[in-house]
N, C-alpha and C. Protein backbone atom coordinates (compact mmCIF):
# COMPACT_ATOMS: atom_id res chain seq x y z
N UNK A 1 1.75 6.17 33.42
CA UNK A 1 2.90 5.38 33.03
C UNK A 1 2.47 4.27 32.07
N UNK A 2 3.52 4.31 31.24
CA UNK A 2 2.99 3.17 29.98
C UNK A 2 3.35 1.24 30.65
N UNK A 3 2.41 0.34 30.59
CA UNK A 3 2.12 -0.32 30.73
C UNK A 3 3.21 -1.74 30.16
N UNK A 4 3.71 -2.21 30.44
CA UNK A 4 4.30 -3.23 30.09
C UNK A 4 4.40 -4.99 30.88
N UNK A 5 4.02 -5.38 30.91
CA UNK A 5 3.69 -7.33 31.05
C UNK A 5 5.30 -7.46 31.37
N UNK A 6 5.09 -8.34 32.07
CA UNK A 6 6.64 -9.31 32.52
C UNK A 6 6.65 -10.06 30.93
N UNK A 7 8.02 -10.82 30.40
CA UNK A 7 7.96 -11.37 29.58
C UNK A 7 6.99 -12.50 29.31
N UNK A 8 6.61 -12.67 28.24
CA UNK A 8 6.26 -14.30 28.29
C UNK A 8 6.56 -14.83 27.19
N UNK A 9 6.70 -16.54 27.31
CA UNK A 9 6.61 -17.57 25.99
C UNK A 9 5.78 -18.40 25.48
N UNK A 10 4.69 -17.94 26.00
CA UNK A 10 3.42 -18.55 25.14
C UNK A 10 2.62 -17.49 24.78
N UNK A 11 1.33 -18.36 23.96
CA UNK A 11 0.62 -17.36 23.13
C UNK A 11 -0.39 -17.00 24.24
N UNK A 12 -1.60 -15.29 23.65
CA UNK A 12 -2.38 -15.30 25.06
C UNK A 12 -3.22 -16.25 24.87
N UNK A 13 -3.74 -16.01 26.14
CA UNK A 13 -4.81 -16.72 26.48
C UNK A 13 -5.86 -16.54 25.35
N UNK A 14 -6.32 -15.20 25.41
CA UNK A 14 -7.44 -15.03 24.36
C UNK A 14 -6.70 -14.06 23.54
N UNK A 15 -7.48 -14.31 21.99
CA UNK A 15 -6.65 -13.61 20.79
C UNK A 15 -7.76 -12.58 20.20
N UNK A 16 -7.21 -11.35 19.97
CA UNK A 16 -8.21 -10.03 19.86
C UNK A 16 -8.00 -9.46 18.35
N UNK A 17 -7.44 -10.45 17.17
CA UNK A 17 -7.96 -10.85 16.20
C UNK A 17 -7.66 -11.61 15.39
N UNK A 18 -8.67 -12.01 14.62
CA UNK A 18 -8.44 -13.22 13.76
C UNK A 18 -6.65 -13.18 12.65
N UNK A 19 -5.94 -12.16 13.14
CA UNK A 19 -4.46 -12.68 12.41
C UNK A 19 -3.52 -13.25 13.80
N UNK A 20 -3.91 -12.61 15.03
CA UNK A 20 -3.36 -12.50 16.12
C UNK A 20 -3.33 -14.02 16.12
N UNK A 21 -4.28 -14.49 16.07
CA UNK A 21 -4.77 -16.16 16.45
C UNK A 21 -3.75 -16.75 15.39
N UNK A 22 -3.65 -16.56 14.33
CA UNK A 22 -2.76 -16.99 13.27
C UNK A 22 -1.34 -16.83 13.02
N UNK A 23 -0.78 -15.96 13.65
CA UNK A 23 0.06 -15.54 14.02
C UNK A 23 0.78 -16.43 15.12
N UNK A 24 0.05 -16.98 16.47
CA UNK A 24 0.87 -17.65 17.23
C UNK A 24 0.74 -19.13 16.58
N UNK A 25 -0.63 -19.48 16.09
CA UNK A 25 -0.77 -20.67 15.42
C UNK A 25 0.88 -21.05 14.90
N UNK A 26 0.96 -19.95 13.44
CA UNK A 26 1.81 -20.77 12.41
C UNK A 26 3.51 -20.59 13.36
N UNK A 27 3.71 -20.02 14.21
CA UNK A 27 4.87 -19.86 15.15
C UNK A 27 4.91 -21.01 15.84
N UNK A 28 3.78 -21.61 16.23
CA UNK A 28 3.98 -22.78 16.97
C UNK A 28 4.05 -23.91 16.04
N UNK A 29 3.64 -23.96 14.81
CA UNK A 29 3.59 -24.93 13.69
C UNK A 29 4.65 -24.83 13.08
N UNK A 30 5.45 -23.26 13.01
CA UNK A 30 7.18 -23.24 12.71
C UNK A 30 8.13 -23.96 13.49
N UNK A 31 7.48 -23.86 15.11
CA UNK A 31 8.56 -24.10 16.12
C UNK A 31 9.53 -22.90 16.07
N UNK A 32 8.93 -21.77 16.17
CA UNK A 32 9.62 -20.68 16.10
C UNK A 32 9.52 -19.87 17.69
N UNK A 33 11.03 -20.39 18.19
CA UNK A 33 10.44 -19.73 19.78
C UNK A 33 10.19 -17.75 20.04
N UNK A 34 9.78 -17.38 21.18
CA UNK A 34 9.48 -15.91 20.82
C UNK A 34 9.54 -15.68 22.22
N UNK A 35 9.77 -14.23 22.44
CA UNK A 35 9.45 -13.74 23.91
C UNK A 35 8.58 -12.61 23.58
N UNK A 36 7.74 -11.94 24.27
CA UNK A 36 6.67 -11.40 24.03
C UNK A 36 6.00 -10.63 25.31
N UNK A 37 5.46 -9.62 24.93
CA UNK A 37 5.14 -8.71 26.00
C UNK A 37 3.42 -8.56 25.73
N UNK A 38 2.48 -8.40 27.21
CA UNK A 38 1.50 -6.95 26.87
C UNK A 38 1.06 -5.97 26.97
N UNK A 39 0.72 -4.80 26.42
CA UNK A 39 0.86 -3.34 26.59
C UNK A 39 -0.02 -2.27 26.48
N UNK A 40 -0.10 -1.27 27.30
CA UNK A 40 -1.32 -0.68 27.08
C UNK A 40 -0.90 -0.41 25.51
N UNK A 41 -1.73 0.12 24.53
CA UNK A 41 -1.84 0.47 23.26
C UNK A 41 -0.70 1.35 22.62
N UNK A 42 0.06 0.91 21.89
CA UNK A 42 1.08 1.61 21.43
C UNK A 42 0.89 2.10 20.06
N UNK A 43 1.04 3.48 19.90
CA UNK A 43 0.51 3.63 18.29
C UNK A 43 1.84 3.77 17.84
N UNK A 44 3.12 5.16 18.38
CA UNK A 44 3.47 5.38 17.69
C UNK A 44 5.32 4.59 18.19
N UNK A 45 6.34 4.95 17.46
CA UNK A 45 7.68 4.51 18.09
C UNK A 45 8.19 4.92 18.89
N UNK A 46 7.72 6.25 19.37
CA UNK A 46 7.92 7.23 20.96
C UNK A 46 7.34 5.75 22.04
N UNK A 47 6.39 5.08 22.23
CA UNK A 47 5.69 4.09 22.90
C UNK A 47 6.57 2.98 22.79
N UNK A 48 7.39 2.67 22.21
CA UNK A 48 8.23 1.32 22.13
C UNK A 48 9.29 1.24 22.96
N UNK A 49 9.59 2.51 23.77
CA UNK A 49 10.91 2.36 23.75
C UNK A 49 10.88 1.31 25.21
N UNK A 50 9.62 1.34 25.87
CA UNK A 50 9.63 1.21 27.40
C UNK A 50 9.87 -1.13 26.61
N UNK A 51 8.64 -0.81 25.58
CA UNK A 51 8.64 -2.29 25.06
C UNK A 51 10.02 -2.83 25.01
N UNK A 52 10.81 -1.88 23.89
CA UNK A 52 12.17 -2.09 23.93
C UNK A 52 13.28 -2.66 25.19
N UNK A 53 13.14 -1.63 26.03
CA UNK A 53 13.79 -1.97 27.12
C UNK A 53 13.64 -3.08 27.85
N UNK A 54 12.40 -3.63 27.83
CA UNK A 54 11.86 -4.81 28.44
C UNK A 54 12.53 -5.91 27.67
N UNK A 55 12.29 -6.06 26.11
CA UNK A 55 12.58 -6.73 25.70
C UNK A 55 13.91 -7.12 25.24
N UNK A 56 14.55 -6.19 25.74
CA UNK A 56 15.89 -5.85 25.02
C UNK A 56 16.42 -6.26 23.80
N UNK A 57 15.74 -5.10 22.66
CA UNK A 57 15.87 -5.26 21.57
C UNK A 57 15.18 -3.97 20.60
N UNK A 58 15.47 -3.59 19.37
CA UNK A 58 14.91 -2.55 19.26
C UNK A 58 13.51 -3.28 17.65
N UNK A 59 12.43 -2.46 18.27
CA UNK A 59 11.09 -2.56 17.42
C UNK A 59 11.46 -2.12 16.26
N UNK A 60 11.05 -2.83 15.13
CA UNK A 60 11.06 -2.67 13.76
C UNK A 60 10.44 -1.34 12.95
N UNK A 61 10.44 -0.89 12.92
CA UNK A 61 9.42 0.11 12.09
C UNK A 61 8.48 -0.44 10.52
N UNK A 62 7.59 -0.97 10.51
CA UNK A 62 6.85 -1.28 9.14
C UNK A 62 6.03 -0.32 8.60
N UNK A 63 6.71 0.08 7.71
CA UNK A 63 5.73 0.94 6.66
C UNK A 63 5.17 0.50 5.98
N UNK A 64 3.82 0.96 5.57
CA UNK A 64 2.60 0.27 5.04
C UNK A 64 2.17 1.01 3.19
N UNK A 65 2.84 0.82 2.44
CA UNK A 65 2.91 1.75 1.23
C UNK A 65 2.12 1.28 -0.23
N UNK A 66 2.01 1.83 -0.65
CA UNK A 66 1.26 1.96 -2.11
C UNK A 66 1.70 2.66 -2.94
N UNK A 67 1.13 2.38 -4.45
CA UNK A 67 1.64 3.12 -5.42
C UNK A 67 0.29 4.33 -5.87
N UNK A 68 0.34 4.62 -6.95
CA UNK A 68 -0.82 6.16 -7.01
C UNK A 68 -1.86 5.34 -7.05
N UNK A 69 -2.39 4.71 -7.56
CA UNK A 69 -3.45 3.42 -8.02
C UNK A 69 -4.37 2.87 -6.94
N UNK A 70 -3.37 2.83 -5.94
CA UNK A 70 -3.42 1.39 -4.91
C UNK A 70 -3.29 -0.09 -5.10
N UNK A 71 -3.09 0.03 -6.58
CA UNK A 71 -2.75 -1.47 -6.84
C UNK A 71 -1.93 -2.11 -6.15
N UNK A 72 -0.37 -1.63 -5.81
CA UNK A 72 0.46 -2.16 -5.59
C UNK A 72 0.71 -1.93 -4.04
N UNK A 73 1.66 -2.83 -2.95
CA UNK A 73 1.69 -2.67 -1.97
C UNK A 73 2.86 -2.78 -1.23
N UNK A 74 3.62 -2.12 -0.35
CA UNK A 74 4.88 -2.90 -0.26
C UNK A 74 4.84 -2.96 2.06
N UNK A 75 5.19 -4.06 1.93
CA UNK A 75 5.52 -3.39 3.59
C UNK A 75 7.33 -3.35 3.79
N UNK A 76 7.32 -2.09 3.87
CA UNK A 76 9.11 -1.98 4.06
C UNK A 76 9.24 -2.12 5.61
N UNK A 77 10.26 -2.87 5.86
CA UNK A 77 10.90 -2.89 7.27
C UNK A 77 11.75 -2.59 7.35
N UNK A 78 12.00 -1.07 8.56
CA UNK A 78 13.52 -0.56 8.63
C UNK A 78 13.47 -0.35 9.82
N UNK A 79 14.66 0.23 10.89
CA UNK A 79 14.41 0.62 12.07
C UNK A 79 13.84 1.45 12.43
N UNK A 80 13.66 1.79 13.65
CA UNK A 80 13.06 2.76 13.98
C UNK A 80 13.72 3.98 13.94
N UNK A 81 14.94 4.18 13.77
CA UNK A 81 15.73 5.25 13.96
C UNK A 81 15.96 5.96 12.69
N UNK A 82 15.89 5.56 11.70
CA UNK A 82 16.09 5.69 10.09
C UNK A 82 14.56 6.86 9.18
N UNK A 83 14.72 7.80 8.92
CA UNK A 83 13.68 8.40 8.49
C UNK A 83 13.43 7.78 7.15
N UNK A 84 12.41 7.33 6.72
CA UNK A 84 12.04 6.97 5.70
C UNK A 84 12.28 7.92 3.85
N UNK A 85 12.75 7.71 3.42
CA UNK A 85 12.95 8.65 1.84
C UNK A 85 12.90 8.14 1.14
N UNK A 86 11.19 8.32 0.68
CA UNK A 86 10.60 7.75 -0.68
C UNK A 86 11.26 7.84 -1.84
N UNK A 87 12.05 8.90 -2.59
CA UNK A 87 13.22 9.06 -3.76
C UNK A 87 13.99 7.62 -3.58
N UNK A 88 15.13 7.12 -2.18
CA UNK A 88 15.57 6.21 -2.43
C UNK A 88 15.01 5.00 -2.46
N UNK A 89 13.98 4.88 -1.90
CA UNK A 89 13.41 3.32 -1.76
C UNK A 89 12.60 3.41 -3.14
N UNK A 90 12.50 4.29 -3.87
CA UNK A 90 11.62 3.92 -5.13
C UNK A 90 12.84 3.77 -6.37
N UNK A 91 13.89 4.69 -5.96
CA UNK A 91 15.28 3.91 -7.16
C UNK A 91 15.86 2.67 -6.47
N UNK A 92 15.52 2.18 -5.20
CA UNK A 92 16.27 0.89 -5.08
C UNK A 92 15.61 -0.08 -5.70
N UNK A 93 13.68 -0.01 -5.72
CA UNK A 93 13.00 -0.76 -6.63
C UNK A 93 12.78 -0.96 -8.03
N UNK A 94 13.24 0.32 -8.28
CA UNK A 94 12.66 0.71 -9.72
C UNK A 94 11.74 0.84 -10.06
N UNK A 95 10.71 1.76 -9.05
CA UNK A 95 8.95 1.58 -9.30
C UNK A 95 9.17 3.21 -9.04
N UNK A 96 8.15 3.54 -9.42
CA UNK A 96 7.45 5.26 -10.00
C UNK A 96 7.29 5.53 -8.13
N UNK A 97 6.73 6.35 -7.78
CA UNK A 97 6.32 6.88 -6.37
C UNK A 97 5.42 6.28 -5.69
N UNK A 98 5.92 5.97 -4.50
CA UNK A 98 4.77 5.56 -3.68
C UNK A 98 4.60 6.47 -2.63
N UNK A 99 3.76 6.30 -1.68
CA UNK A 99 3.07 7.16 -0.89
C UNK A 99 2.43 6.00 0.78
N UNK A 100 2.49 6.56 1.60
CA UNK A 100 1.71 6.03 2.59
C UNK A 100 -0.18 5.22 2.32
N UNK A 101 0.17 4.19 2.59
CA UNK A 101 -1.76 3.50 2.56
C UNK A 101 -2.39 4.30 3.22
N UNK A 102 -3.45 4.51 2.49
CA UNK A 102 -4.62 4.98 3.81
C UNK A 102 -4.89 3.94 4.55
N UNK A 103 -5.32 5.01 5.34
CA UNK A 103 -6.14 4.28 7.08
C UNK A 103 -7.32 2.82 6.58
N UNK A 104 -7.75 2.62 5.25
CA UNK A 104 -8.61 2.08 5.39
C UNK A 104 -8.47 0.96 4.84
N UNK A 105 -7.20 0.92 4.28
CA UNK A 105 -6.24 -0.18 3.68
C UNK A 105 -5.77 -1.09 4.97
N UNK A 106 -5.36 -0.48 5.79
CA UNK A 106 -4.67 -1.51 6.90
C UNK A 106 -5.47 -2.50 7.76
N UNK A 107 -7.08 -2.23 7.46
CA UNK A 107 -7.88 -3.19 8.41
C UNK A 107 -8.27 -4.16 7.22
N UNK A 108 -8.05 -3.74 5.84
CA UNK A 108 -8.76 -4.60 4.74
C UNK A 108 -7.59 -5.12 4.28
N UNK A 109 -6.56 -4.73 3.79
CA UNK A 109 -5.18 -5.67 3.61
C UNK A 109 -4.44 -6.25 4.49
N UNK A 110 -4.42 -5.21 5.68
CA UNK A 110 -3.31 -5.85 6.75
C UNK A 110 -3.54 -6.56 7.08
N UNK A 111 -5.11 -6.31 8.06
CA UNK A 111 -5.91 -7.05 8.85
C UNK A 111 -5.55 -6.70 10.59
N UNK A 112 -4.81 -5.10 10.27
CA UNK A 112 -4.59 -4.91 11.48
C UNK A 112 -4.85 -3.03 11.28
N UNK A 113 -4.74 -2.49 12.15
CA UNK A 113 -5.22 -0.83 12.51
C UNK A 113 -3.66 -0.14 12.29
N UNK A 114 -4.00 1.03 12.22
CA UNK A 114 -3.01 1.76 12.39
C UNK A 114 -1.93 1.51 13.36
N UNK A 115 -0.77 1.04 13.54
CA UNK A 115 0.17 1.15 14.59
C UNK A 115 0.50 -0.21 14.73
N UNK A 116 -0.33 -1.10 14.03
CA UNK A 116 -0.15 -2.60 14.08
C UNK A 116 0.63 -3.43 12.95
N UNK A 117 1.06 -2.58 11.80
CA UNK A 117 1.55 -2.92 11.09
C UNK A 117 2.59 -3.82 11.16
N UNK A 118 2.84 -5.52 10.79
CA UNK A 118 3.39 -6.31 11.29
C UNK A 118 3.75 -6.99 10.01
N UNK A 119 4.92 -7.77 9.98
CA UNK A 119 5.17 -8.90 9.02
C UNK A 119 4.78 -9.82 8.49
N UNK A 120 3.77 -10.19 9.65
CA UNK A 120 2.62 -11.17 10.34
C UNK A 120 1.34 -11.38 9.20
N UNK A 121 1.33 -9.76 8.55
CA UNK A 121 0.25 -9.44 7.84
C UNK A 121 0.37 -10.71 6.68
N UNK A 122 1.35 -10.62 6.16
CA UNK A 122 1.75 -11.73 5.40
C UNK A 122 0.72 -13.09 5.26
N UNK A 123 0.49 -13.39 5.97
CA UNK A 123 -0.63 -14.81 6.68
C UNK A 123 -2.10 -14.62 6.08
N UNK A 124 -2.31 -13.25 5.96
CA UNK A 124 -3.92 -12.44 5.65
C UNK A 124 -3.73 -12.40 3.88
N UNK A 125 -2.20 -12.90 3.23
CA UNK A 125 -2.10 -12.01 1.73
C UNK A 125 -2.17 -13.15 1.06
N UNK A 126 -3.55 -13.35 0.73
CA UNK A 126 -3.97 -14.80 -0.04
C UNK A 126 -3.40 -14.50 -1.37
N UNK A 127 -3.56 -13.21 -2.04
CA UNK A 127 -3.52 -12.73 -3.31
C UNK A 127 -1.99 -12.71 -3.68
N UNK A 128 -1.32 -12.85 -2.65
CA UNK A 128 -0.22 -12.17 -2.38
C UNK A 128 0.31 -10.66 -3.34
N UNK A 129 -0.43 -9.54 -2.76
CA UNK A 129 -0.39 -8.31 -3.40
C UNK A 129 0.66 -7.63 -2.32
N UNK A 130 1.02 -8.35 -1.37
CA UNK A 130 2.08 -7.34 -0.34
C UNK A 130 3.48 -7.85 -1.00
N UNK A 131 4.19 -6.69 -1.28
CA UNK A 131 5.80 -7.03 -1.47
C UNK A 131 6.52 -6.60 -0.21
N UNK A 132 7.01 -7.90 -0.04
CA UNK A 132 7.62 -7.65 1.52
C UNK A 132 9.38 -7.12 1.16
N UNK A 133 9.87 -5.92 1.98
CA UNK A 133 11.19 -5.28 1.58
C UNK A 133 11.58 -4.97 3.13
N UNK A 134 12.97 -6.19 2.93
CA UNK A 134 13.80 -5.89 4.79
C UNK A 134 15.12 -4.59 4.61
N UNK A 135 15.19 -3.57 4.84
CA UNK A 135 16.23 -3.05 5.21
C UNK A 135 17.37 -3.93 5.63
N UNK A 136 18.31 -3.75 4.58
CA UNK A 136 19.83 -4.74 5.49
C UNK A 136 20.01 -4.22 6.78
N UNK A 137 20.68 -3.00 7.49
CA UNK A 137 20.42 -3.01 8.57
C UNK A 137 19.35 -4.20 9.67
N UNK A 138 17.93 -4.19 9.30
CA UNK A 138 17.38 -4.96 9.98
C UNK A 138 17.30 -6.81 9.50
N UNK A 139 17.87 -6.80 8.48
CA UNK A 139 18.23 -8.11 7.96
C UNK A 139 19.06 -8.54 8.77
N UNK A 140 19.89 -7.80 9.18
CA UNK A 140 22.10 -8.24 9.50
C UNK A 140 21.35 -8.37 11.04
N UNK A 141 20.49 -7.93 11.68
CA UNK A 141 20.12 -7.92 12.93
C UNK A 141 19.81 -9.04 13.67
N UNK A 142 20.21 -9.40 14.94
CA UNK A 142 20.10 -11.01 15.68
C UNK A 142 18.63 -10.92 16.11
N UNK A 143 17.90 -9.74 16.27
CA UNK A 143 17.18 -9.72 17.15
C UNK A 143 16.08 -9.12 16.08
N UNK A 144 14.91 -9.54 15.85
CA UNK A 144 13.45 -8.97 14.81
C UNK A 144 12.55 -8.46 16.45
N UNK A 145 12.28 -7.20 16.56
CA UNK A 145 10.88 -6.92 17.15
C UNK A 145 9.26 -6.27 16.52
N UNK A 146 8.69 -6.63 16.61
CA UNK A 146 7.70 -6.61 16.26
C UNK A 146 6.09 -6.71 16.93
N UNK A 147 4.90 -5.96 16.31
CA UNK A 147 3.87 -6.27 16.87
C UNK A 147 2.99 -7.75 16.16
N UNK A 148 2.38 -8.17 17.23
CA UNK A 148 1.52 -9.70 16.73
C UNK A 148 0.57 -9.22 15.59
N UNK A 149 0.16 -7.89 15.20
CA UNK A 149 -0.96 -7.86 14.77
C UNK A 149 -2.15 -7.45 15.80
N UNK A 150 -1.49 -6.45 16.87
CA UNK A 150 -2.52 -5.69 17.38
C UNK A 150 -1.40 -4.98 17.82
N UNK A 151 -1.95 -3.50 18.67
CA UNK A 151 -1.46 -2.49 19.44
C UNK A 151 -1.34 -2.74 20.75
N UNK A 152 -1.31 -3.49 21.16
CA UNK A 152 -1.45 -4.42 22.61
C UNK A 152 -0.18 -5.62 23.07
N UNK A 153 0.17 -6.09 21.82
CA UNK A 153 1.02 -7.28 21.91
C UNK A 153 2.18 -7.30 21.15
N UNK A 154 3.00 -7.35 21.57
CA UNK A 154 4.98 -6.89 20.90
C UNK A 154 5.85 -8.77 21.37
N UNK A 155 6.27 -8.25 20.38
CA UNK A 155 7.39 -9.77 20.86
C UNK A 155 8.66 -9.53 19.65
N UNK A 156 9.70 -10.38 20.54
CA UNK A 156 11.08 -10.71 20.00
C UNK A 156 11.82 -11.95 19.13
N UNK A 157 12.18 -11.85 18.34
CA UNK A 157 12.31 -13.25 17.41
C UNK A 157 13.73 -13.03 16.81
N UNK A 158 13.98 -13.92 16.89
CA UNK A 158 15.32 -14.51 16.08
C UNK A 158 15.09 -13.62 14.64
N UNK A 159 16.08 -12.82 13.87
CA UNK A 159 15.81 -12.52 12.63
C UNK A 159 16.21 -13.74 11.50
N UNK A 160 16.75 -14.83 11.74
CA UNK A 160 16.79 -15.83 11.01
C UNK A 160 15.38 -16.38 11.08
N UNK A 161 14.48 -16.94 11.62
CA UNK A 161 13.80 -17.04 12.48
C UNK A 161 12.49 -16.33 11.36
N UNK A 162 12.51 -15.01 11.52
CA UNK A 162 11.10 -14.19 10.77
C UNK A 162 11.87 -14.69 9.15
N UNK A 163 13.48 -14.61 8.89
CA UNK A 163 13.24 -15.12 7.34
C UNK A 163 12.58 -16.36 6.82
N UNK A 164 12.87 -17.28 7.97
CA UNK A 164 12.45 -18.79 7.71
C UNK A 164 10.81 -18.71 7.47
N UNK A 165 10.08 -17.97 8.56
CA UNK A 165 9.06 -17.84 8.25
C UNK A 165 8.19 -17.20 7.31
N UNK A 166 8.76 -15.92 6.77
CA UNK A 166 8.59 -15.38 5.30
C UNK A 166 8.65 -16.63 4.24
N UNK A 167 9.63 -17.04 4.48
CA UNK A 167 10.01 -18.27 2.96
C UNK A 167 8.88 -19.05 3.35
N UNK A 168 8.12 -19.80 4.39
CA UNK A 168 7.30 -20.78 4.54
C UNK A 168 5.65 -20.07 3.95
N UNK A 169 5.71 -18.39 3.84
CA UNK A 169 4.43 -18.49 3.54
C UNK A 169 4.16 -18.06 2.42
């Protein structure tokens, strides 16, 4: 049985990586309140749902994308329920094709592994080479879920809340 923590509202005790740590940091330096779970390892959105239920709210889906190059980067946020179709999200931008990051992009850009893909990453993008893109659906939404920046740790936020904090970084 998949693993889920009673809620909580503070950060953990110990932080299992250097964005994780940064992550509750600039939340507590926002004053951005959160409820938050921990979990055995969740890779894929089949694993959220138990998170979900706990938290009552539904997990974000972040896609982690590039263009042919790798120059370019985008993290799209849509729900989880929504299949992704590269044709429209590349005429809503007006950019040529993108494609999924490799595996080896997400520990060197994100700063997180496969399945950890978070908003959060944001904090790690000194260069700022990530273009961050919210699905209206998950824009219009009261409720943002998301991982901290590991496969272990999920929490719930105000979606006003993750915009305020986008604009601050």
């Amino acid at each position: 049985m998949f693993y889920v923590s009673e809620i909580k509202t503070d950060a953990p005790e110990a932080f299992k990586t250097p964005l994780q740590q940064k992550v509750y940091q600039v939340l507590a330096e926002l004053k951005i309140p959160y409820k938050r779970v921990d979990t055995d390892e969740a890779i894929t959105m089949e694993d959220c749902v138990q998170i979900n239920a706990k938290l009552d709210m539904d997990m974000v889906k972040t896609l982690f994308l590039c263009n042919k190059k790798k120059t370019l980067f985008y993290l799209f946020i849509t729900t989880d329920k929504k299949p992704f179709d590269t044709k429209k999200f590349c005429e809503a931008l007006e950019i040529p094709r993108v494609s999924f990051a490799p595996q080896e992009l997400f520990e060197e850009i994100l700063g997180t592994k496969i399945g950890a893909a978070t908003i959060y990453s944001v904090l790690d993008d000194w260069d700022k080479t990530i273009q961050v893109i919210f699905d209206q659906e998950v824009a219009d939404s009261e409720y943002y879920g998301c991982s901290d920046g590991t496969t272990t740790g999920y929490m719930k936020v105000k979606t006003e809340d993750i915009l305020t904090f986008i604009i601050s970084v």
